[in-house]
N, C-alpha and C. Protein backbone atom coordinates (compact mmCIF):
# COMPACT_ATOMS: atom_id res chain seq x y z
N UNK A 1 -5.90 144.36 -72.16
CA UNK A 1 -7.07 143.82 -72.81
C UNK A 1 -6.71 142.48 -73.45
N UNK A 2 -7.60 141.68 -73.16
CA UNK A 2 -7.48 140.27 -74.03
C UNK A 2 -7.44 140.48 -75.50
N UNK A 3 -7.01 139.37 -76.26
CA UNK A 3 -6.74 139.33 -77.23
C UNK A 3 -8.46 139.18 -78.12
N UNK A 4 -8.99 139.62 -78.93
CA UNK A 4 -9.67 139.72 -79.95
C UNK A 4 -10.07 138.48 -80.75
N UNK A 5 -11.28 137.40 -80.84
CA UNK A 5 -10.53 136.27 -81.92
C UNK A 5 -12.29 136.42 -82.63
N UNK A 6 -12.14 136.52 -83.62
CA UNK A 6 -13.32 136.53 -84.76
C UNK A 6 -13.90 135.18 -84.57
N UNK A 7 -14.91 134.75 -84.01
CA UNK A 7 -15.70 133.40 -84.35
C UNK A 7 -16.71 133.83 -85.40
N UNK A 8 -16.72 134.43 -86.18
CA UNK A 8 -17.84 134.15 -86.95
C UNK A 8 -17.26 133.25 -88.04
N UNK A 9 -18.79 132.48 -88.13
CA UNK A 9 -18.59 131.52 -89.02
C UNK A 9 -18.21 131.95 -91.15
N UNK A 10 -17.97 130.65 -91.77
CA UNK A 10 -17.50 130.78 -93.22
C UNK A 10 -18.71 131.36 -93.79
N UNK A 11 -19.41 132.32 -94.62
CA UNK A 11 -20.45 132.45 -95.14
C UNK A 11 -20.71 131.80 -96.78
N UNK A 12 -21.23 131.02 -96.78
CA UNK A 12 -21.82 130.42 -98.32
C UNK A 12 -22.99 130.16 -98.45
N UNK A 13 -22.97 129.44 -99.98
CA UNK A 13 -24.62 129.30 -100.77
C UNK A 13 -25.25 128.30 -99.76
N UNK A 14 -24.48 127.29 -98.88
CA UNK A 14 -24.74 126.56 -97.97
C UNK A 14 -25.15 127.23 -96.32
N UNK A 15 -24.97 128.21 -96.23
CA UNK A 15 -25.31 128.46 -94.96
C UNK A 15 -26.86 129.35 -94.79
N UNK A 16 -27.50 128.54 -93.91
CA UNK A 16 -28.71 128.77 -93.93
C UNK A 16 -29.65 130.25 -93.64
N UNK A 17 -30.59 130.16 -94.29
CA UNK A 17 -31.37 131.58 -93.38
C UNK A 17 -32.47 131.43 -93.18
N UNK A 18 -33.20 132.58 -92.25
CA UNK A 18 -34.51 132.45 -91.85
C UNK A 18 -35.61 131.93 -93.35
N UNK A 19 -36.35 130.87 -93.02
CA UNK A 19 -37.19 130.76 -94.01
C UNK A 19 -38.10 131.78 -94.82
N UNK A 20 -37.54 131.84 -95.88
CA UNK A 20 -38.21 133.50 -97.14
C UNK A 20 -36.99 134.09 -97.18
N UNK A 21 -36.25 134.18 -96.26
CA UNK A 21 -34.94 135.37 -96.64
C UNK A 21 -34.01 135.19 -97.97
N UNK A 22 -33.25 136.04 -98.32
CA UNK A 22 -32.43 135.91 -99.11
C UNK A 22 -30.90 135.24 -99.14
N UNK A 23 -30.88 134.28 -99.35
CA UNK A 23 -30.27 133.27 -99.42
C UNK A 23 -28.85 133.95 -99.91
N UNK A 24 -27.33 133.34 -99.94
CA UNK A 24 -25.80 134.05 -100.44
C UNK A 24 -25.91 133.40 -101.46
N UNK A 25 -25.48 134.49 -102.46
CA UNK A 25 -24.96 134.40 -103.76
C UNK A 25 -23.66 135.31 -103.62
N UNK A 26 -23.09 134.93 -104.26
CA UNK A 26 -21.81 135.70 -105.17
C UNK A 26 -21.54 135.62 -106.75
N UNK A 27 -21.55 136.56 -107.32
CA UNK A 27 -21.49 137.05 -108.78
C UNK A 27 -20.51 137.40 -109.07
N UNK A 28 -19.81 136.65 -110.25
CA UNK A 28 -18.25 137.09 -110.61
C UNK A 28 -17.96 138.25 -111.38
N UNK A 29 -17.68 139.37 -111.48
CA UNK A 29 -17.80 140.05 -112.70
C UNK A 29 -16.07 139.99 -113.26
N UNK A 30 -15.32 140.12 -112.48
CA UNK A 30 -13.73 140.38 -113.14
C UNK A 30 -13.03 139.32 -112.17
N UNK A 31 -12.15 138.08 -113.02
CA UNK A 31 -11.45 137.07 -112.72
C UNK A 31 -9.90 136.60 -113.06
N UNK A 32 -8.95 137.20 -112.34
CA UNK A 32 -7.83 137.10 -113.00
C UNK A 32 -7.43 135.18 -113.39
N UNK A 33 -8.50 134.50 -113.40
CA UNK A 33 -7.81 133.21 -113.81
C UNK A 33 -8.62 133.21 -114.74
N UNK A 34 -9.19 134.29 -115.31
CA UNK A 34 -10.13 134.23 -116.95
C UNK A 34 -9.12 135.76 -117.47
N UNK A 35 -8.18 136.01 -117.04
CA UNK A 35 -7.49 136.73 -117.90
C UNK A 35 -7.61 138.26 -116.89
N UNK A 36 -8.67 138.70 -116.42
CA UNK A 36 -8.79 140.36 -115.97
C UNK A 36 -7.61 140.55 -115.31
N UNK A 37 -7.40 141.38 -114.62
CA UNK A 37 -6.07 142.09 -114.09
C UNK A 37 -6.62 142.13 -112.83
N UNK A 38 -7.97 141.68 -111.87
CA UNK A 38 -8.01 142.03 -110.73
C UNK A 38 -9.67 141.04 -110.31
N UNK A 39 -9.45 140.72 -109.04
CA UNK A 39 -10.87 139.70 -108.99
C UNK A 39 -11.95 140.99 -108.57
N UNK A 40 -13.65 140.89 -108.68
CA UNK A 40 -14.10 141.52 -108.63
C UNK A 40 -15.27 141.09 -108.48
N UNK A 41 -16.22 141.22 -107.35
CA UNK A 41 -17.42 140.52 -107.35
C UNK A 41 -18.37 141.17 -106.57
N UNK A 42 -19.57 140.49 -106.73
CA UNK A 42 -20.74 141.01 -105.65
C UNK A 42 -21.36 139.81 -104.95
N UNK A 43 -21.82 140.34 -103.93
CA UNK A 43 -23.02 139.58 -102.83
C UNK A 43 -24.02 139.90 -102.81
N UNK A 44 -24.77 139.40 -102.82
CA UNK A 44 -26.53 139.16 -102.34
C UNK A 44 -26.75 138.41 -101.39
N UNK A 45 -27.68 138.92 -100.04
CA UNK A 45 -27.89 137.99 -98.95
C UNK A 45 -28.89 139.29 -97.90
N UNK A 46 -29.28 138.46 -97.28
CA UNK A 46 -29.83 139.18 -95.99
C UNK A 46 -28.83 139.65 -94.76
N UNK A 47 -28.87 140.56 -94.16
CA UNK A 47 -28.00 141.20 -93.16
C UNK A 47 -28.26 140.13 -92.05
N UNK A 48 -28.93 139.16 -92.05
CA UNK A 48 -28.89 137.95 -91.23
C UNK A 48 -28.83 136.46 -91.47
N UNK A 49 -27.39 136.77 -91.74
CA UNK A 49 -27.04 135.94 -92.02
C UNK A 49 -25.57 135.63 -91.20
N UNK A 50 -25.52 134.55 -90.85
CA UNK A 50 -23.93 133.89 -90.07
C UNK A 50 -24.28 134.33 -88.58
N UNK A 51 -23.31 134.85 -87.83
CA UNK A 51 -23.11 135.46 -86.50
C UNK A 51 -23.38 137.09 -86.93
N UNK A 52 -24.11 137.18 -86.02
CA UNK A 52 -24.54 138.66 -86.21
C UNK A 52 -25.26 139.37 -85.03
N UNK A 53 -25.80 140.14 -84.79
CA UNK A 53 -26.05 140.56 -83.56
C UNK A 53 -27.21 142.08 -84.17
N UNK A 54 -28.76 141.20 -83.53
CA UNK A 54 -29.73 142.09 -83.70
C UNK A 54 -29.71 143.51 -82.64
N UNK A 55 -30.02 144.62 -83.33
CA UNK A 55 -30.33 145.44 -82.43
C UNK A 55 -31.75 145.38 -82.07
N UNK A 56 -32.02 146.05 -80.88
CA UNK A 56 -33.08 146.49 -80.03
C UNK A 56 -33.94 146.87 -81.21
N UNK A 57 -33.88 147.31 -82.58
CA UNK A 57 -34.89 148.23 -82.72
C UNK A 57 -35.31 147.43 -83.90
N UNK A 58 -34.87 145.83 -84.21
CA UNK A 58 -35.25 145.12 -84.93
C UNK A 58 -36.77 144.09 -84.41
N UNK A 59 -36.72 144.29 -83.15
CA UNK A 59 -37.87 143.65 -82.42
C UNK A 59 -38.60 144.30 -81.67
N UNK A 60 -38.03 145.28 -81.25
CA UNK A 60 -38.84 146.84 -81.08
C UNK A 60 -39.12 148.35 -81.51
N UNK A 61 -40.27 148.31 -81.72
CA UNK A 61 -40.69 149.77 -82.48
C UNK A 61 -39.85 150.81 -81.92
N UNK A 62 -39.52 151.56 -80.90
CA UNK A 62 -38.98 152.27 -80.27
C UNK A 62 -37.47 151.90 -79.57
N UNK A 63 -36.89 150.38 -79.78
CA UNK A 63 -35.74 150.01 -79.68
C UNK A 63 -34.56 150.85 -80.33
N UNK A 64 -33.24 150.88 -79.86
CA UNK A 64 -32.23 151.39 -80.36
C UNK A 64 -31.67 150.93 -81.28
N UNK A 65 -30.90 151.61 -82.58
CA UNK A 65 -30.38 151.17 -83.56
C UNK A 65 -29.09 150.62 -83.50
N UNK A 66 -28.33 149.66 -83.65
CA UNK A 66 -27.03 149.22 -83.37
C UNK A 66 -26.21 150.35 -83.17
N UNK A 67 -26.34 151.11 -83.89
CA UNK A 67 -25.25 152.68 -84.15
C UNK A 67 -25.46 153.53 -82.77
N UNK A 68 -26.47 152.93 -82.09
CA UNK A 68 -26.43 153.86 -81.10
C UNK A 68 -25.95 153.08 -79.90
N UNK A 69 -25.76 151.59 -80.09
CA UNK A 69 -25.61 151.30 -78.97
C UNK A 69 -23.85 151.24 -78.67
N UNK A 70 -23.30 151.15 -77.64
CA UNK A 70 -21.73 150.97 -77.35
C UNK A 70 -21.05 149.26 -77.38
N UNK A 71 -20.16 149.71 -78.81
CA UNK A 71 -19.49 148.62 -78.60
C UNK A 71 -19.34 147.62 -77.53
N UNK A 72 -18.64 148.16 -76.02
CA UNK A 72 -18.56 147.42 -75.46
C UNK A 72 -19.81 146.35 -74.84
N UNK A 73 -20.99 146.67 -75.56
CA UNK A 73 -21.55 145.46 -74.47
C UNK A 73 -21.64 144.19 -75.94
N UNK A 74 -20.73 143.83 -76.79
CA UNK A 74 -21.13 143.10 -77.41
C UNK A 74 -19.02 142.54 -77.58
N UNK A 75 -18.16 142.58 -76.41
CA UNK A 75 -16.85 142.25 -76.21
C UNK A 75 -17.10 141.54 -74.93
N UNK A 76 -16.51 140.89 -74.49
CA UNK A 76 -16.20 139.68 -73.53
C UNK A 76 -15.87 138.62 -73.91
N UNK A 77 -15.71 138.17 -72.82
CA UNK A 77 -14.95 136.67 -72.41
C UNK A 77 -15.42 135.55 -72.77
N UNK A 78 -15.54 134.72 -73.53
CA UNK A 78 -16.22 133.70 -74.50
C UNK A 78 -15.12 132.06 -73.92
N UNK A 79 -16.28 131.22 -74.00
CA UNK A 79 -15.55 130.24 -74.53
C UNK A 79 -16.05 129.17 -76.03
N UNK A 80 -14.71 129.19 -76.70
CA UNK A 80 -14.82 128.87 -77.79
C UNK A 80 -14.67 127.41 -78.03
């Protein structure tokens, strides 16, 4: 098997979304360069956001849910 290479893109407050959606935030709650013992945070955003891959059942009523569909048809040969 070929080697594996992640293209998805950097996600930030800069990267765009469908117009109305919920836009990336990140919220700091625990910061070891403010003293805590461990970094600690949250996200807010829409599940469409960056590289992502709709299932069938986002544009169809009776479409399949990602969970049902098989990995392999979303692996191949790319050029990057």
């Amino acid at each position: 098997m070929p080697d594996i290479i992640d293209i998805s893109p950097t996600i930030s407050p800069d990267t765009a979304v469908w117009p109305g959606d919920t836009p990336f935030s990140r919220s700091v709650a625990l910061s070891m360069s403010a003293g805590d013992n461990l970094e600690l945070s949250s996200i807010t955003t829409t599940v469409h956001i960056g590289a992502h891959t709709d299932a069938p059942n986002h544009y169809a009523a009776d479409g399949a849910a990602i969970e049902e569909r098989p990995l392999e048809m979303y692996l191949g040969l790319c050029q990057v």
